[in-house]
C-alpha atoms as a PDB file:
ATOM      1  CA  UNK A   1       7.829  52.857 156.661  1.00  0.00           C
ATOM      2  CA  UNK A   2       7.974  51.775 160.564  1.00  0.00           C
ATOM      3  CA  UNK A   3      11.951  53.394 161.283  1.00  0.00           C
ATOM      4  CA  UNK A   4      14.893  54.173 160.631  1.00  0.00           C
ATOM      5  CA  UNK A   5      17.708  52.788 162.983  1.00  0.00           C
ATOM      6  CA  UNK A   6      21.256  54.602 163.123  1.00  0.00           C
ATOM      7  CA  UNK A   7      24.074  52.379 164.184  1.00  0.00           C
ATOM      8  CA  UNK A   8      26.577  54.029 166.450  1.00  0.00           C
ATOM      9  CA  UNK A   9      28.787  53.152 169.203  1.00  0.00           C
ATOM     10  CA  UNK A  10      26.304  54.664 172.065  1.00  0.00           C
ATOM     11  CA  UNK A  11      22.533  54.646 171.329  1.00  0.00           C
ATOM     12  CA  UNK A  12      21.571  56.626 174.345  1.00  0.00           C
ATOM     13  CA  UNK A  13      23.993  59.654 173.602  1.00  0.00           C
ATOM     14  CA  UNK A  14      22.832  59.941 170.047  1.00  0.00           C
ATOM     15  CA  UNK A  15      19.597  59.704 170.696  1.00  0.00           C
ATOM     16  CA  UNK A  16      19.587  62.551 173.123  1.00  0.00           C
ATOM     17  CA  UNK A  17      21.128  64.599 170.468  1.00  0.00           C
ATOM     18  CA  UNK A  18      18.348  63.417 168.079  1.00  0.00           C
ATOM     19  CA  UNK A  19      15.154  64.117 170.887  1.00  0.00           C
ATOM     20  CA  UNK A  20      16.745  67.535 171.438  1.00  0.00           C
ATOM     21  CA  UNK A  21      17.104  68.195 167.623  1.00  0.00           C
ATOM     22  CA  UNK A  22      13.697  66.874 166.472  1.00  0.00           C
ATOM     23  CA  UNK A  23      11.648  66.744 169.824  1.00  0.00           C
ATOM     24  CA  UNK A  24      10.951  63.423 169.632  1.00  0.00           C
ATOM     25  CA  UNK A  25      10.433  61.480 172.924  1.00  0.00           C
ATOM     26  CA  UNK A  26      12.017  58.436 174.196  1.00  0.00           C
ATOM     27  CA  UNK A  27       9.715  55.076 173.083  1.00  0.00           C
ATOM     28  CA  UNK A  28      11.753  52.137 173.943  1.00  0.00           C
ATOM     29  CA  UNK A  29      15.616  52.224 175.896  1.00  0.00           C
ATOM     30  CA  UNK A  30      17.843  49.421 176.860  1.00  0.00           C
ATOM     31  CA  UNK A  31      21.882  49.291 176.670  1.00  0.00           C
ATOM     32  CA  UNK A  32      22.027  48.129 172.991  1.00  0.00           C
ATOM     33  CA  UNK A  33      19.049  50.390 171.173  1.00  0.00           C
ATOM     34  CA  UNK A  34      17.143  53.002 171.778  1.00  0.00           C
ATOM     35  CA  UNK A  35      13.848  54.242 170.018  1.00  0.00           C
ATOM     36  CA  UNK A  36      12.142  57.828 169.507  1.00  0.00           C
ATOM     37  CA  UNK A  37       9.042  58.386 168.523  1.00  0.00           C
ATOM     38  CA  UNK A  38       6.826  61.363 167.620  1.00  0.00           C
ATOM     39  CA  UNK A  39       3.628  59.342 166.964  1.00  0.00           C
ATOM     40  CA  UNK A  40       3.621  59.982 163.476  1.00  0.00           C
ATOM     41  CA  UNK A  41       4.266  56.002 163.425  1.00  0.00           C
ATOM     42  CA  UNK A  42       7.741  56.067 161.848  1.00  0.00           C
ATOM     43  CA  UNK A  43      10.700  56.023 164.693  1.00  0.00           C
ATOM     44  CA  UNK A  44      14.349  56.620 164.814  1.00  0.00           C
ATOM     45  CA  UNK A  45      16.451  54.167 166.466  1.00  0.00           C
ATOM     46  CA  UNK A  46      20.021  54.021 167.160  1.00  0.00           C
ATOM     47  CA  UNK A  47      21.554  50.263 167.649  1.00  0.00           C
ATOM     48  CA  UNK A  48      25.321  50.072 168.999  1.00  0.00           C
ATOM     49  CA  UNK A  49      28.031  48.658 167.037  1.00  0.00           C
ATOM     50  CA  UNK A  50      30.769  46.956 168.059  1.00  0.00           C
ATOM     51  CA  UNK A  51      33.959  48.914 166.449  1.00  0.00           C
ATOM     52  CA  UNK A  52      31.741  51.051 165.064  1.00  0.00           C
ATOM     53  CA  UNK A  53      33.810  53.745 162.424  1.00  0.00           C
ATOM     54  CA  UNK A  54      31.728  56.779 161.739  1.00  0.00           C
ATOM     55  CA  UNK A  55      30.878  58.153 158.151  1.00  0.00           C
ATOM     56  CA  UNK A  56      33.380  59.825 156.292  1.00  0.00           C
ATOM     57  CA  UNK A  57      31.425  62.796 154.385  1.00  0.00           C
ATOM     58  CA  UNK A  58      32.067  63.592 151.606  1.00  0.00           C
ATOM     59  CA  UNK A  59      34.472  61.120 151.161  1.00  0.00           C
ATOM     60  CA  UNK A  60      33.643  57.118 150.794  1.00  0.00           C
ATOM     61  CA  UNK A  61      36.219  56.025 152.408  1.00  0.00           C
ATOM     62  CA  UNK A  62      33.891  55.264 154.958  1.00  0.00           C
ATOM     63  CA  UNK A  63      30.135  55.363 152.769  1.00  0.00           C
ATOM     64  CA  UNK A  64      27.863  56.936 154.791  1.00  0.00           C
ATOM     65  CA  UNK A  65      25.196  55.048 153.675  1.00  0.00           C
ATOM     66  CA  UNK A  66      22.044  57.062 153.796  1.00  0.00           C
ATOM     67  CA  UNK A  67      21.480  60.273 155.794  1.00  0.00           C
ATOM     68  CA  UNK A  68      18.424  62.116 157.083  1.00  0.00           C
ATOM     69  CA  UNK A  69      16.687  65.381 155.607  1.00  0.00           C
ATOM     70  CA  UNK A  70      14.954  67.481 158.502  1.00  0.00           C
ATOM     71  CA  UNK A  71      12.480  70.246 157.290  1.00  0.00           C
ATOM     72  CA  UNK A  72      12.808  73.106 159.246  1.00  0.00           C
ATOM     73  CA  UNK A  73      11.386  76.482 158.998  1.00  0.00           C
ATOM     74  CA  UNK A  74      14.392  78.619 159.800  1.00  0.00           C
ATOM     75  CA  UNK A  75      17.263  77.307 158.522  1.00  0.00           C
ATOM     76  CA  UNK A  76      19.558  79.673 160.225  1.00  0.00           C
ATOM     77  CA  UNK A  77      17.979  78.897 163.732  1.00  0.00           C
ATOM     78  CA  UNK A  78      18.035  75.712 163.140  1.00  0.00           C
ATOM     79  CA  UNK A  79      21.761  75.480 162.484  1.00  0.00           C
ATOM     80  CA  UNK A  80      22.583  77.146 165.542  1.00  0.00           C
ATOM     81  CA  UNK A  81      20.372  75.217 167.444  1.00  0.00           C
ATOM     82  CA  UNK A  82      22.391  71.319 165.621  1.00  0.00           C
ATOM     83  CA  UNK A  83      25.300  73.207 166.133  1.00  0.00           C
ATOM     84  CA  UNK A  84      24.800  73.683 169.991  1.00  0.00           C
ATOM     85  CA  UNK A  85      23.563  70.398 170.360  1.00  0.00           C
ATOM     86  CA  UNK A  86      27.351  68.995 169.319  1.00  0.00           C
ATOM     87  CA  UNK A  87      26.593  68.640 165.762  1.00  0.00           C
ATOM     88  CA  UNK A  88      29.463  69.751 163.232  1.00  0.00           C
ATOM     89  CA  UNK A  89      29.708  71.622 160.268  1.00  0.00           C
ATOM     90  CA  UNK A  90      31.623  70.419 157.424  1.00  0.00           C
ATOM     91  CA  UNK A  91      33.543  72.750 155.028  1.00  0.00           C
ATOM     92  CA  UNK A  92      32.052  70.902 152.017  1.00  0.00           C
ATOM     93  CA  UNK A  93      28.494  72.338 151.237  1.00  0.00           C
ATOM     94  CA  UNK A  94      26.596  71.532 148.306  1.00  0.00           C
ATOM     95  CA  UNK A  95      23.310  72.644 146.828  1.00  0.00           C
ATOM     96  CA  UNK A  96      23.706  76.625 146.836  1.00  0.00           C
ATOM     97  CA  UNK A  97      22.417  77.458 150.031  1.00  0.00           C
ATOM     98  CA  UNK A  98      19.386  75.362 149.968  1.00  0.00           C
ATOM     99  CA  UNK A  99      19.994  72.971 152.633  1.00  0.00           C
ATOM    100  CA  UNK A 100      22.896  72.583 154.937  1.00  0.00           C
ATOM    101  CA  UNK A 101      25.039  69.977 155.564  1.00  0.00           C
ATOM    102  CA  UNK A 102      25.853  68.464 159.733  1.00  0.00           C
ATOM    103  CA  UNK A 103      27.462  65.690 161.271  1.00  0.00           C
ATOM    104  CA  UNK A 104      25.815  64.667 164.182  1.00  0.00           C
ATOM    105  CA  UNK A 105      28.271  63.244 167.289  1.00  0.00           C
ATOM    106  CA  UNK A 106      28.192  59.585 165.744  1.00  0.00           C
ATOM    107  CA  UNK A 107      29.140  61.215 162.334  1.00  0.00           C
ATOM    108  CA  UNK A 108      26.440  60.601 160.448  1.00  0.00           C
ATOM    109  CA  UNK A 109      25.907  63.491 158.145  1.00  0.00           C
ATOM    110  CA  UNK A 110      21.875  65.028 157.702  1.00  0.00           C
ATOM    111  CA  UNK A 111      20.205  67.934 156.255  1.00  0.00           C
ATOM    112  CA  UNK A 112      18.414  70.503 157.711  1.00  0.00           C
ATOM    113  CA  UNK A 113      16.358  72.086 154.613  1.00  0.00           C
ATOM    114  CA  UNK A 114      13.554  74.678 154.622  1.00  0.00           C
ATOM    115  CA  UNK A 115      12.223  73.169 150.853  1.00  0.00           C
END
């Protein structure tokens, strides 16, 4: 796989989130996309969207499509750490403590998981 692009309705703002989350560095930037890379040779992109509505997790009433799973080795730290970046924890929170469950400021849930 090359990517994964996000849409959203501000590609530079979410991707700051995302390079301060995952350390990933800035690759490509214009107005309407922006790119990280780590040089593993699969980037995250964010594209903006006109009237872009955010994911509605857990519910469907807007699907949220697909998320991302982050591997982390303190899943505690690494909370705090989403958390302070502007992502949001939701009440619902499946799988037993395995993983955890954020929104990140565009809405789009992910997982941080130390499995």
């Amino acid at each position: 796989m090359r990517g994964v692009t996000l849409d959203c309705a501000d590609p530079q703002a979410l991707a700051d989130f995302y390079g301060e989350l995952t350390g990933m560095r800035v690759l490509f930037s214009a107005d309407e996309f922006v790119a990280l890379t780590d040089g593993s040779g699969c980037d995250l992109g964010f594209q903006r969207v006109d009237g872009y509505r955010a994911p509605r997790w857990p519910g469907q009433d807007v699907p949220q499509q697909f998320h991302l799973d982050f591997r982390v080795e303190d899943l505690d730290a690494a909370e705090r750490r989403a958390l302070g970046l502007g992502a949001v924890k939701p009440d619902h929170q499946p799988g037993n403590g395995r993983w955890r469950v954020l929104v990140d400021p565009a809405g789009h849930p992910f997982c941080l998981t130390s499995s």
